[in-house]
Protein backbone atom coordinates (compact mmCIF):
# COMPACT_ATOMS: atom_id res chain seq x y z
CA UNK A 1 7.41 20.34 -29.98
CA UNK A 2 4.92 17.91 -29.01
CA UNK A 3 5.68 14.96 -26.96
CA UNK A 4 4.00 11.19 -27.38
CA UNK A 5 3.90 9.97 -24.24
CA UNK A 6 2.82 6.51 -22.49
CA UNK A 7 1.38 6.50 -19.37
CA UNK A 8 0.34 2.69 -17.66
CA UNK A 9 -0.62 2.34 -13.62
CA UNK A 10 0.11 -1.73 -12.31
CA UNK A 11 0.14 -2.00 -8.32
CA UNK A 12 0.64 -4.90 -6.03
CA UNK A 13 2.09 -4.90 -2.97
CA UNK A 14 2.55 -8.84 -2.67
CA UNK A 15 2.66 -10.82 0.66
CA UNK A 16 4.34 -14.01 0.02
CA UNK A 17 3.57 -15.40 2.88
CA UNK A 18 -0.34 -15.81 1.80
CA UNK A 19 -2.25 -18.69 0.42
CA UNK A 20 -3.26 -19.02 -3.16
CA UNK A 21 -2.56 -16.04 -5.54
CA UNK A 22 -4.08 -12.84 -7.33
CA UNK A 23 -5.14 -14.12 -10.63
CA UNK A 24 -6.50 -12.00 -13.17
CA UNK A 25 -9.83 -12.09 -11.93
CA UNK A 26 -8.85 -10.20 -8.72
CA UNK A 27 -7.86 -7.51 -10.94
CA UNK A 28 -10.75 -7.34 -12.84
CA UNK A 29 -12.73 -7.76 -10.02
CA UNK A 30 -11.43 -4.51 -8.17
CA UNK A 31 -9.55 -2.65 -10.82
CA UNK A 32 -8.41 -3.40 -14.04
CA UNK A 33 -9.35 -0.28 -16.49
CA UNK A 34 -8.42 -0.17 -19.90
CA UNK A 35 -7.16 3.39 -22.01
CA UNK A 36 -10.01 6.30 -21.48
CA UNK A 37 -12.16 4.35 -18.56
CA UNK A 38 -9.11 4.58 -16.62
CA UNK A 39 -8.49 8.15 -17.12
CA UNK A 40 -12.14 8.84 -16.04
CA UNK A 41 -11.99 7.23 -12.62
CA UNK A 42 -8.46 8.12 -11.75
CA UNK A 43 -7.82 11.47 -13.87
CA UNK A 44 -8.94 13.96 -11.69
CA UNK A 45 -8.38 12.53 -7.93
CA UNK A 46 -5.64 12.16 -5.59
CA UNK A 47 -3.75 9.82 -7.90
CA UNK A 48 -0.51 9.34 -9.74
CA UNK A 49 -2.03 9.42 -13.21
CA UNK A 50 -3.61 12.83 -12.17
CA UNK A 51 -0.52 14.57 -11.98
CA UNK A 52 1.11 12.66 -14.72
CA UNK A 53 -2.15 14.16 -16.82
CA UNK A 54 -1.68 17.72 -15.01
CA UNK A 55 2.07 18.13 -16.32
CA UNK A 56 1.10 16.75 -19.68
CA UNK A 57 -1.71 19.36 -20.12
CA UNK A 58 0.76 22.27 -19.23
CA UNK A 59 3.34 20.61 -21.23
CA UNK A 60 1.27 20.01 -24.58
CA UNK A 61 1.77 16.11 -24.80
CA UNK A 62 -0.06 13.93 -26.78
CA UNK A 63 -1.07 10.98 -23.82
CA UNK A 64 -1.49 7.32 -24.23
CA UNK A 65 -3.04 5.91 -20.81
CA UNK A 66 -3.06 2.67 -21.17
CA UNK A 67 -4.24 0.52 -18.31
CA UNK A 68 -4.98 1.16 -14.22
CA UNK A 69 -4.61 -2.19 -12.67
CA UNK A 70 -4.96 -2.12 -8.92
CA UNK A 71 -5.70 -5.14 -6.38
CA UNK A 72 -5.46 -5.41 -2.50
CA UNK A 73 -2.43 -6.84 -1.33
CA UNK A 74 -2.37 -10.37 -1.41
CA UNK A 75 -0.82 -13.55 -2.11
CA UNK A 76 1.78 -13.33 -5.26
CA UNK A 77 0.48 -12.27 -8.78
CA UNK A 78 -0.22 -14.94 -10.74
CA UNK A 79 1.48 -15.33 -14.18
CA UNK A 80 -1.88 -15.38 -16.11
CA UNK A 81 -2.55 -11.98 -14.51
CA UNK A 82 1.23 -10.47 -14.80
CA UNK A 83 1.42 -11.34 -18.34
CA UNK A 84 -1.77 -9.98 -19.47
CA UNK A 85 -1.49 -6.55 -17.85
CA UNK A 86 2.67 -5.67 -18.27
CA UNK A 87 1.46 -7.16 -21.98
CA UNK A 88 -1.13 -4.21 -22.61
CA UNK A 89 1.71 -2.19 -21.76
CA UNK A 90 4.47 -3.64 -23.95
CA UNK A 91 1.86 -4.04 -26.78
CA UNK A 92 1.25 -0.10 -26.46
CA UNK A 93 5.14 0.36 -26.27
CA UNK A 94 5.44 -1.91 -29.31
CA UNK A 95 2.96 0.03 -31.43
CA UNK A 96 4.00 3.51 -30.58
CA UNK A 97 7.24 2.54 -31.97
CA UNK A 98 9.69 5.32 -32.69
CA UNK A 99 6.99 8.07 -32.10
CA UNK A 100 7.17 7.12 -28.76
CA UNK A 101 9.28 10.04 -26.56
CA UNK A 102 8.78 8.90 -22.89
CA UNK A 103 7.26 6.62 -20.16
CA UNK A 104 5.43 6.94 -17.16
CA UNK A 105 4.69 4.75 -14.91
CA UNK A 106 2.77 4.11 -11.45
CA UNK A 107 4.18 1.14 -10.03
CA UNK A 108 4.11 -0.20 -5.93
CA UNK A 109 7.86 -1.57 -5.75
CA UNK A 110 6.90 -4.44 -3.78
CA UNK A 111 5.02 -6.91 -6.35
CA UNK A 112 6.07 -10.32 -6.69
CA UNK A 113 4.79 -12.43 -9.42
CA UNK A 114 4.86 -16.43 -8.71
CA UNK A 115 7.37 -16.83 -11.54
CA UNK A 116 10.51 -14.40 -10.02
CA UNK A 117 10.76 -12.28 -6.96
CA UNK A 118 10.50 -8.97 -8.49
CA UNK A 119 7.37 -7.44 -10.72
CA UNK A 120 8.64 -4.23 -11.52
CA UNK A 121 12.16 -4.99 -12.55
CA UNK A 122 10.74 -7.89 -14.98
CA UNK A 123 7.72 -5.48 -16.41
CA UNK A 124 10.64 -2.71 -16.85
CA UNK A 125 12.99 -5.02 -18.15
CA UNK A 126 10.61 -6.07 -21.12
CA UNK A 127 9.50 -2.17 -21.61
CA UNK A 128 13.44 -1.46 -21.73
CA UNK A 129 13.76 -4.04 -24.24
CA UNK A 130 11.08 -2.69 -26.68
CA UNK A 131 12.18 0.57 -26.05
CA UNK A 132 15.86 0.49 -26.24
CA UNK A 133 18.55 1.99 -24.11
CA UNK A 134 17.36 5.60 -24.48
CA UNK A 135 13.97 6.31 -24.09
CA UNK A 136 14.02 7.62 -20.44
CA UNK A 137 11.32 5.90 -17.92
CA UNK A 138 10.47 7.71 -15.05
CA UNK A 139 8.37 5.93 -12.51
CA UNK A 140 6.81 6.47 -9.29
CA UNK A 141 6.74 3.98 -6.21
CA UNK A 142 4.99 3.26 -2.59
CA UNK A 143 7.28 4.05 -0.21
CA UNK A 144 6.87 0.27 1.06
CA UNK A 145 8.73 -0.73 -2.30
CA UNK A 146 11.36 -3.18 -1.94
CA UNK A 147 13.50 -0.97 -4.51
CA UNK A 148 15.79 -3.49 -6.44
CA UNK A 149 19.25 -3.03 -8.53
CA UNK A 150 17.16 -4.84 -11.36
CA UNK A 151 14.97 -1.75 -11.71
CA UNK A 152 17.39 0.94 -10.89
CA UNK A 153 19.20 -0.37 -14.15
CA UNK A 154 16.25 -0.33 -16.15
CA UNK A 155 14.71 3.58 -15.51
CA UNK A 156 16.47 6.70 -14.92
CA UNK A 157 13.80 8.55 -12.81
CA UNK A 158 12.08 7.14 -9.23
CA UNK A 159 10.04 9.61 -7.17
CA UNK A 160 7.95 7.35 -3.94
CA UNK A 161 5.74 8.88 -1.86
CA UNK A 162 6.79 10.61 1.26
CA UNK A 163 3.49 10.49 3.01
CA UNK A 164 2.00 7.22 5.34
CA UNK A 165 -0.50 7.95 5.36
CA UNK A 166 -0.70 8.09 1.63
CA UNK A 167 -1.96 11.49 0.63
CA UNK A 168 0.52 12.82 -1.85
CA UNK A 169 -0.04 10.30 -4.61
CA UNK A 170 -1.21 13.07 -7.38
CA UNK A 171 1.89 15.36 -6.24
CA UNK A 172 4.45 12.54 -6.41
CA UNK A 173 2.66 11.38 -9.67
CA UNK A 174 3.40 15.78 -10.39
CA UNK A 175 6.80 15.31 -9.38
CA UNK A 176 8.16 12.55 -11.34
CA UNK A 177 6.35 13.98 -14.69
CA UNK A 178 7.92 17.16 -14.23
CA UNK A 179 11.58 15.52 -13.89
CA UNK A 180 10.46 13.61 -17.40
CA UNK A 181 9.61 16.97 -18.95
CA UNK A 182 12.77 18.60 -17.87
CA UNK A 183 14.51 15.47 -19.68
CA UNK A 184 12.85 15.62 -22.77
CA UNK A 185 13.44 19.04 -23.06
CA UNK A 186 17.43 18.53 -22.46
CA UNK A 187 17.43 20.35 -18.97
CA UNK A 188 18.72 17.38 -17.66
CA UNK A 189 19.82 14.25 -17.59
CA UNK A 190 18.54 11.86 -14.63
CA UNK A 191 19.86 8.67 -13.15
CA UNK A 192 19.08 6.82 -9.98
CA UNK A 193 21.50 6.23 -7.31
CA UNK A 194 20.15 2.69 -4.59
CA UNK A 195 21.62 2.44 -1.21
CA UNK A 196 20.10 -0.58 0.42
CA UNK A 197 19.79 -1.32 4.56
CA UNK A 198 19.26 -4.40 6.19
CA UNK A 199 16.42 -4.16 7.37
CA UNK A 200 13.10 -5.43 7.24
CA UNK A 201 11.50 -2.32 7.18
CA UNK A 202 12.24 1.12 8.65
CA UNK A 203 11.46 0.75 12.32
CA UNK A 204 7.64 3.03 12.32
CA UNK A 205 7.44 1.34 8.53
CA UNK A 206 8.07 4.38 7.43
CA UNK A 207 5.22 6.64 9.33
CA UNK A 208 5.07 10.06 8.71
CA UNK A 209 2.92 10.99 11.73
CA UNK A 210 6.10 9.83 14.11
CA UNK A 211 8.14 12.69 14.51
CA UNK A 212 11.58 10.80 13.87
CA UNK A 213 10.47 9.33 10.70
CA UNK A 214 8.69 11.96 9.29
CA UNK A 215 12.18 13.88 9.63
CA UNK A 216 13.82 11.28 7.29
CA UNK A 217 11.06 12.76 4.57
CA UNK A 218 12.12 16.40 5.92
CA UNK A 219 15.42 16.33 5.04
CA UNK A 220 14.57 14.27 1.66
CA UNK A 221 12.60 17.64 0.74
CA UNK A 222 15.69 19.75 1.38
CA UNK A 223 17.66 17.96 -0.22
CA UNK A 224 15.77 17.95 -3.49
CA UNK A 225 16.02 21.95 -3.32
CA UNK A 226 20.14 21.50 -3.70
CA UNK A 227 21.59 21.73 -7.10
CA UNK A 228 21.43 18.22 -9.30
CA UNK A 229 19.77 16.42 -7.02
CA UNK A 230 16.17 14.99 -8.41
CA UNK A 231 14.50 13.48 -6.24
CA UNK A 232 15.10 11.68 -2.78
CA UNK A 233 12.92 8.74 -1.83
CA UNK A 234 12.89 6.65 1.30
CA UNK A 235 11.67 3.36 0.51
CA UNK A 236 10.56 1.71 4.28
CA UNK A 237 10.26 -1.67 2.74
CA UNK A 238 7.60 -4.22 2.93
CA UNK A 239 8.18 -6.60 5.47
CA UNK A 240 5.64 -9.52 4.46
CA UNK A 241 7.48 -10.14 1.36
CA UNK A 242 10.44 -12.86 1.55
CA UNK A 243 12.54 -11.64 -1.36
CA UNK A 244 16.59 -12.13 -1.72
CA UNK A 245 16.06 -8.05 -2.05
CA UNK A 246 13.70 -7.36 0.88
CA UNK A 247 14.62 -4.50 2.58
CA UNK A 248 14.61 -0.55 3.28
CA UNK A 249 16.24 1.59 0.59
CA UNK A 250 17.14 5.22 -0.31
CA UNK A 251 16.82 6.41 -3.86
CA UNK A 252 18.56 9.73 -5.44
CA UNK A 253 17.62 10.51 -8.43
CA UNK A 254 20.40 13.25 -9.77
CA UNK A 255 20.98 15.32 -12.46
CA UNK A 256 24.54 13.51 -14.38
CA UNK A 257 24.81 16.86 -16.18
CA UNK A 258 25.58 19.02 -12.90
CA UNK A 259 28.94 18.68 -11.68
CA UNK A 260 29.76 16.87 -8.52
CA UNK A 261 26.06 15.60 -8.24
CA UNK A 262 26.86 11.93 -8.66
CA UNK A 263 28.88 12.29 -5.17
CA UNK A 264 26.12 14.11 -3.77
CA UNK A 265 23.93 11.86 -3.76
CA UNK A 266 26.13 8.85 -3.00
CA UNK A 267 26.35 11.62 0.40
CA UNK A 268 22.95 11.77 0.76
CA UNK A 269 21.78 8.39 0.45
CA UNK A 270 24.12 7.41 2.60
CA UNK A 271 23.45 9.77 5.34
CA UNK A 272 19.94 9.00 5.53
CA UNK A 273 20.62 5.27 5.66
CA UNK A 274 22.62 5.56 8.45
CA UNK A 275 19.77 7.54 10.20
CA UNK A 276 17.33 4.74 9.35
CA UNK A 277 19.71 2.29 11.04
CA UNK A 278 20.64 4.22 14.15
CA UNK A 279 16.97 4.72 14.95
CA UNK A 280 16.11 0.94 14.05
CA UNK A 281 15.21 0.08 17.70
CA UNK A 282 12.50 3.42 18.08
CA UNK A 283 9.40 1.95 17.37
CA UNK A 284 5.98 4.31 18.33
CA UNK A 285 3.39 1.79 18.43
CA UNK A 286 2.59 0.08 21.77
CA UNK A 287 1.03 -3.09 20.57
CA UNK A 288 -1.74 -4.64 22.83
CA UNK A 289 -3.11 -7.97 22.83
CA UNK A 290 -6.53 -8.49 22.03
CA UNK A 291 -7.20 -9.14 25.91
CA UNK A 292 -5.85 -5.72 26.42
CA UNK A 293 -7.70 -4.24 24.00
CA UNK A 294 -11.01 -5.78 24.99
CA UNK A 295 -11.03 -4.28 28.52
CA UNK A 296 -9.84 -0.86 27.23
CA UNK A 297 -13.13 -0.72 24.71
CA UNK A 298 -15.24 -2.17 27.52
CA UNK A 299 -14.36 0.60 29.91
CA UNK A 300 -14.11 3.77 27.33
CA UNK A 301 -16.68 6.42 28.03
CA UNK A 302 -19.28 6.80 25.66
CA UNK A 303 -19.12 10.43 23.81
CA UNK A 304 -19.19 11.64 20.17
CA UNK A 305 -15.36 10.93 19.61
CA UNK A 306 -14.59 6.59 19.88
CA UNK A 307 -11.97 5.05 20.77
CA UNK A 308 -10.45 3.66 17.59
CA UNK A 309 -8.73 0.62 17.50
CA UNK A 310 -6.43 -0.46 14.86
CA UNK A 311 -6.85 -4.75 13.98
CA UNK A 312 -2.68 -4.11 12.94
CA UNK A 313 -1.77 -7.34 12.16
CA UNK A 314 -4.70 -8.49 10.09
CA UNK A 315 -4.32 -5.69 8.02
CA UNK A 316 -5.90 -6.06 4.41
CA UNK A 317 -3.10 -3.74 3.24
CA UNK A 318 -0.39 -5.91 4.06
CA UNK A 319 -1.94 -8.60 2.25
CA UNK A 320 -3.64 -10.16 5.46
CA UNK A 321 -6.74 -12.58 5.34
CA UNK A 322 -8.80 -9.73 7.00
CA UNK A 323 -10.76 -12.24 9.03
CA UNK A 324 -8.57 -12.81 12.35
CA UNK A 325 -10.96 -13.62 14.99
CA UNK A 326 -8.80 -12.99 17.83
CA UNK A 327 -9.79 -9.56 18.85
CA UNK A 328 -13.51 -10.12 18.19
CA UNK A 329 -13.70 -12.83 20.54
CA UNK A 330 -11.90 -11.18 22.84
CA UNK A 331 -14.11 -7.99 22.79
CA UNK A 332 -17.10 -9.86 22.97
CA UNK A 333 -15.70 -12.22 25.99
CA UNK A 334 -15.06 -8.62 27.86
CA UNK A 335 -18.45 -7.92 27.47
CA UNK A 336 -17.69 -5.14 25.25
CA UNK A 337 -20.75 -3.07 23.81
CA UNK A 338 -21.85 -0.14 21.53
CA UNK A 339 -19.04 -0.93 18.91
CA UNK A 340 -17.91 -1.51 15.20
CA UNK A 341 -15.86 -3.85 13.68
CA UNK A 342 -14.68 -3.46 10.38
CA UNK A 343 -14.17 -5.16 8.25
CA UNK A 344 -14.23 -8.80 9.00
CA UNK A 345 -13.66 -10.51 5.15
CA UNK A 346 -15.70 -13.76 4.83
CA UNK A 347 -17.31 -13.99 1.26
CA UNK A 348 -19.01 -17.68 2.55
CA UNK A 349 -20.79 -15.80 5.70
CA UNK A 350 -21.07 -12.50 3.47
CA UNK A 351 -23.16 -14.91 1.18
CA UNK A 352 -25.33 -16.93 4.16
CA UNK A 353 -26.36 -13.56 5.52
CA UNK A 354 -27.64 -12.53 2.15
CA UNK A 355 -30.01 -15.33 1.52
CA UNK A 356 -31.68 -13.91 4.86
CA UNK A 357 -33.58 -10.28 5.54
CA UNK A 358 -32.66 -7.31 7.25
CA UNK A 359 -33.98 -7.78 11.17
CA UNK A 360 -33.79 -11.10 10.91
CA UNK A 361 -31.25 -13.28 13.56
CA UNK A 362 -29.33 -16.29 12.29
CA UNK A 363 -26.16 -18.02 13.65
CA UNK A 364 -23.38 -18.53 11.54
CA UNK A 365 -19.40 -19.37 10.92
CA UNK A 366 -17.65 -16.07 11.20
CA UNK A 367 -14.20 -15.53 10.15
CA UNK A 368 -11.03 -17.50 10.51
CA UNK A 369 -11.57 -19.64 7.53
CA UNK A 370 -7.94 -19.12 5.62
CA UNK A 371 -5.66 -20.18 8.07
CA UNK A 372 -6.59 -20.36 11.72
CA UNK A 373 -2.78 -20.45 12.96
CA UNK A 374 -3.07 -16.81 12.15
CA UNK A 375 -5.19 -14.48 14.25
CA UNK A 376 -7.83 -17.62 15.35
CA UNK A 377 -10.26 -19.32 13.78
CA UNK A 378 -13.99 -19.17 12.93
CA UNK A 379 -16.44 -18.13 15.92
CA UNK A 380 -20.07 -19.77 16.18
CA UNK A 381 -22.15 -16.22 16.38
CA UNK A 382 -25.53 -15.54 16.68
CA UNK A 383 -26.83 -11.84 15.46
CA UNK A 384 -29.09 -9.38 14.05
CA UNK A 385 -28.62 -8.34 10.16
CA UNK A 386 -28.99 -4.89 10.47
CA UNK A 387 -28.01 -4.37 7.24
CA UNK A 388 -27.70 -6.23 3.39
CA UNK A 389 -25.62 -4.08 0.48
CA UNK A 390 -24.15 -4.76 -2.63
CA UNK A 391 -20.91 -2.95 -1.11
CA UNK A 392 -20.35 -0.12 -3.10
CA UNK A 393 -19.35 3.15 -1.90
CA UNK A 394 -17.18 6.18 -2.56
CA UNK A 395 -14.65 7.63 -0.70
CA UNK A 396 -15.00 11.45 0.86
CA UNK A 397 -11.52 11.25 2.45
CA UNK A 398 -7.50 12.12 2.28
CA UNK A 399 -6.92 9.15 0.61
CA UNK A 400 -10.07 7.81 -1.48
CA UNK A 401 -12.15 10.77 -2.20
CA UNK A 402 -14.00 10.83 -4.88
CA UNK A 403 -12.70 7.54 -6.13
CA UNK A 404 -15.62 4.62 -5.85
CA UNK A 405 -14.70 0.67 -5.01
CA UNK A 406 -16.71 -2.33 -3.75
CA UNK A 407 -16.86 -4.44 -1.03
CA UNK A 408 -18.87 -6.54 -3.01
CA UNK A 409 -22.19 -8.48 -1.46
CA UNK A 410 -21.71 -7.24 2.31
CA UNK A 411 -24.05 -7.15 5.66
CA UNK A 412 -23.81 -5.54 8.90
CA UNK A 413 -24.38 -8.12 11.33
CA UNK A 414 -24.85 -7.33 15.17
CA UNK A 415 -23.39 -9.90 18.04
CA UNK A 416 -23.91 -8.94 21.33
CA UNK A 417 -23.33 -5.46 21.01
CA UNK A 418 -21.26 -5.07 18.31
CA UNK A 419 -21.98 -4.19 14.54
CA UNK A 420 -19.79 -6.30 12.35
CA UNK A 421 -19.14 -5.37 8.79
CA UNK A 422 -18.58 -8.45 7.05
CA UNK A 423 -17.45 -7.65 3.01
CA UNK A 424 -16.86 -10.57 0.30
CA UNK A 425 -14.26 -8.38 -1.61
CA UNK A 426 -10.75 -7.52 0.47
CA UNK A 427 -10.18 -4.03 1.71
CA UNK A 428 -8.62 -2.12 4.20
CA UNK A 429 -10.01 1.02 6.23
CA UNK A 430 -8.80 4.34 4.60
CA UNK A 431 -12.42 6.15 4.53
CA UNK A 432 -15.23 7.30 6.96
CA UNK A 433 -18.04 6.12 3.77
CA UNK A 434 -16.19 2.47 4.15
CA UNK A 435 -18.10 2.26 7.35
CA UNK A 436 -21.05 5.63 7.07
CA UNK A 437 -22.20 3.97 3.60
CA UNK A 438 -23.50 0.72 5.87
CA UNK A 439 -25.40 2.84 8.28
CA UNK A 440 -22.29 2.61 11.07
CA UNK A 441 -21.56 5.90 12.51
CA UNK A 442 -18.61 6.24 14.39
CA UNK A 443 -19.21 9.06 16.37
CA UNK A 444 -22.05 7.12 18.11
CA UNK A 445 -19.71 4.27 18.96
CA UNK A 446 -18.11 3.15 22.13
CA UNK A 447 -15.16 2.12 19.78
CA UNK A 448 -14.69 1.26 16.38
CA UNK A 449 -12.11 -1.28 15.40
CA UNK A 450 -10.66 -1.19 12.00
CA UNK A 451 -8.56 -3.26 9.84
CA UNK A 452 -5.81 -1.31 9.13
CA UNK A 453 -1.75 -0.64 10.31
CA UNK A 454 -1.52 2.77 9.40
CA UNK A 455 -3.91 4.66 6.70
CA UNK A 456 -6.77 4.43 9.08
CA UNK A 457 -5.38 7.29 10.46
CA UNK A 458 -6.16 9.87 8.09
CA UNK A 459 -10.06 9.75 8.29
CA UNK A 460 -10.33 7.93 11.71
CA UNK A 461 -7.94 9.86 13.77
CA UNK A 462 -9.24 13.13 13.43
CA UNK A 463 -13.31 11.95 14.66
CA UNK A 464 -11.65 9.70 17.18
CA UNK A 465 -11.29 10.07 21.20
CA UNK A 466 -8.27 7.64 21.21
CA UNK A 467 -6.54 5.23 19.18
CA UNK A 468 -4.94 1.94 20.15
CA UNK A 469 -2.70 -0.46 18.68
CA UNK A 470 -3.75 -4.22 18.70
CA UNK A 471 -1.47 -7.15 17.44
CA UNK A 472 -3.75 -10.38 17.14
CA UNK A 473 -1.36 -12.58 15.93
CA UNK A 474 -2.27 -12.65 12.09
CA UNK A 475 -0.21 -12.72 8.90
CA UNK A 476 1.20 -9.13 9.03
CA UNK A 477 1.92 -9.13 12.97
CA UNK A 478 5.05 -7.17 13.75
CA UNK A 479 6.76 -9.82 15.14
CA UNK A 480 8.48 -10.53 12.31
CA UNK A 481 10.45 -14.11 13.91
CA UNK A 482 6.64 -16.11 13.23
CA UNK A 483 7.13 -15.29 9.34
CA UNK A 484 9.09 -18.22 8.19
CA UNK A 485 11.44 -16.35 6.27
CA UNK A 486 13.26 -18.34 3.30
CA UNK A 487 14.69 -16.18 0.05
CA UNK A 488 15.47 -12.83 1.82
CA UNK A 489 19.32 -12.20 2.60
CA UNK A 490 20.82 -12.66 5.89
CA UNK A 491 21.52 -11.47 8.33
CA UNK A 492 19.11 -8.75 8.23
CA UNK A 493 17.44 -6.61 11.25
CA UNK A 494 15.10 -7.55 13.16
CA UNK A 495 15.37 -11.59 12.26
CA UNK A 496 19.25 -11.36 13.17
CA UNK A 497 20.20 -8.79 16.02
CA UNK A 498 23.73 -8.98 15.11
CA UNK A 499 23.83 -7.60 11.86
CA UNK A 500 26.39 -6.06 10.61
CA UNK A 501 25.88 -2.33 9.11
CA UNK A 502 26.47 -2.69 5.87
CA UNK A 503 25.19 -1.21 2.65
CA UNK A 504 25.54 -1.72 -1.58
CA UNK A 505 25.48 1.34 -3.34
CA UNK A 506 24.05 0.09 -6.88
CA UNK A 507 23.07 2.46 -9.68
CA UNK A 508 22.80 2.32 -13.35
């Protein structure tokens, strides 16, 4: 028997601590692909909807993709922009009708729209009711969701990613469409088991390079080997979202047709939360200030292998401005040289420095332009344009190979030493060609800092002499206490250090 299935990929991860909001336009602007486009660019890469499309092959179903929408975190989706996109979706659900068998979906777990707090439980509430109480959804999730009872009632089957590093999306994307297949077919029949901590976020955000988290994922593999039990994903949370939800969670997905598997996972969840919470004080990173950091890249010896340092708190990928100037002013007070910084995100100086030439030396406004009282504000600078692009590239690595974006209208703009990337379009660094595609080569760098908490590490680490951890004060700093926190439930680690240990079990 052939299966009709629909298949729809909408990701935000939503800081809601950021000015303005991601309209529509952001979408379109980075990526908003409708039906066969989408399967082009994202069918055959490390994605989600690449494994959804290798399980459909092998399982003979008849696939309806109906719309990629990505866009760098940011400020809360807009309802223009929410509407449009969960509406291609409903409007496919609508016309499939009763032909319609199943649902994917690739969703982030941590989008919040600026009409309610959660993204994914209002898109699956409107699929559910289109669909009816039946038609099992099976969905797959960042593990920095914020994983809410509101979409635990409305889909049977979660599956996140147990890699941060991201670099299992197309096997998670695998995983989940194989527990769909085994539905449709009648081998079983799934539901979702939440256990919620309160916490911000796990204490490495989840971090699968430190060896006490990446255990937590260890024993969530083992545990999918035991009899009824689905899947098992650790959700770290997303600590720049204030949401009455916010929080670290454990999903179970179990099978309700093998006995005693219910309890199981009730067990498991459990026992990993309390894990989670035990080791809420162990936190890896040692987090410098940009002073610190300055004198460290001023003194590292020059080789083939930099010293890499990671801009953590004005991380694009946490919905940061990108354009602290903090640790650039610091490095070039220190009298740092034979660096990289990328990337600093200024459309207005990405602009000025494309009405000029290449060679040419101007003084401009550099960064800080958003919101000063994060990460500093905008530095008088006088460079070199060493290079002018229209800031496309395509990724070679873990995490974006093969898969093309923009940076949009971008120049490489030398001060005193140090070659600045500065991009119109938002972006963290996951790839060597995000900073090799502009003619900077790290391995002929002092140091190379890059805007980034954690995925850096998958293409930077490995080329890289050293890597250091810088906190500059902007949006997504760890120090949680300068967010001011409003909607999210209290008392909750780290804001309150008294919290109790307590946990809801919620499940359909």
């Amino acid at each position: 028997m052939t299966f009709r299935i629909l298949t729809a990929d909408f990701v935000h991860e939503s800081n809601t601590f950021k000015k303005g909001a991601t309209d529509l336009e952001t979408f379109r602007r980075e990526t908003l692909d409708i039906g066969d486009v989408a399967v082009k660019r994202f069918g055959d890469v490390n994605a989600e909807i690449a494994g959804f499309f290798d399980i459909g092959r092998e399982a003979g179903w008849s696939i309806r993709h109906v719309v990629s929408a990505h866009a760098t975190p940011g400020a809360r989706v807009s309802r223009e922009a929410f509407d449009h996109i969960a509406g291609l979706i409903c409007d496919a659900a609508r016309e499939e009708g009763d032909g319609l068998d199943g649902i994917l979906l690739c969703l982030h777990g941590s989008m919040v729209p600026d009409f309610c707090e959660d993204g994914e439980g209002e898109l699956l509430s409107r699929l559910r009711a289109i669909v009816g109480p039946d038609l099992p959804i099976a969905v797959t999730l960042d593990l920095h969701a914020m994983a809410t009872p509101l979409m635990i009632r409305q889909a049977e089957i979660f599956v996140s990613y147990k890699t941060y590093p991201h670099v299992d999306m197309r096997d998670i994307g695998r995983h989940a469409a194989r527990l769909l297949k085994e539905t449709l077919t009648g081998k079983i029949r799934p539901q979702t088991l939440r256990v919620h901590i309160p916490m911000l976020d796990e204490a490495n955000a989840g971090r699968t390079d430190v060896p006490e988290t990446k255990a937590l994922y260890d024993r969530a593999r083992l545990h999918e080997e035991e009899a009824g039990i689905l899947a098992v994903s650790i959700n770290a949370g997303f600590a720049e979202a204030d949401i009455e939800e916010a929080g670290a969670t454990v999903l179970v997905t179990y099978d309700e047709t093998t006995a005693g598997a219910k309890e199981r996972a009730a067990v498991i969840a459990e026992g990993l939360a309390e894990t989670i919470w035990n080791q809420r004080g162990q936190v890896a990173n040692d987090f410098l200030t940009p002073e610190q950091a300055a004198i460290i890249a001023r003194d590292f010896p020059l080789s083939d292998r930099p010293l890499v340092i990671a801009d953590y708190a004005d991380n694009p990928g946490a919905g940061a401005y990108g354009d602290a100037t903090a640790l650039l002013e610091a490095l070039l007070a220190a009298g740092a040289t034979e660096g990289g910084f990328a990337p600093m995100i200024d459309p207005e100086a990405a602009r000025l420095l494309q009405q000029h030439r290449e060679g040419e030396t101007v003084t401009i406004a550099l960064g800080g332009k958003v919101d000063p009282t994060f990460g500093g504000g905008p530095l008088t600078l006088t460079g070199e344009i060493i290079r002018l692009s229209d800031g496309v590239y395509t990724g070679d690595g873990p995490i974006l190979g093969g898969i093309t974006h923009t940076f949009g209208p971008t120049a490489v703009f030398r001060v005193g030493g140090i070659d600045i990337l500065v991009v119109s379009i938002p972006g963290q660094m996951l790839d060597l060609q995000q900073v090799r595609a502009f003619g900077i080569e790290p391995t002929r760098l002092r140091f190379l800092v890059v805007k980034s908490m954690q995925h850096f590490r998958a293409a930077f680490e490995p080329i890289s002499a050293k890597v250091i951890v810088c906190d500059c004060g902007a949006l997504a700093t760890p120090r949680a206490e300068l967010r001011p926190y409003i909607r999210v439930r209290r008392p909750i680690w780290p804001l309150d250090r008294q919290v109790r240990h307590e946990r809801l079990i919620s499940d359909r």
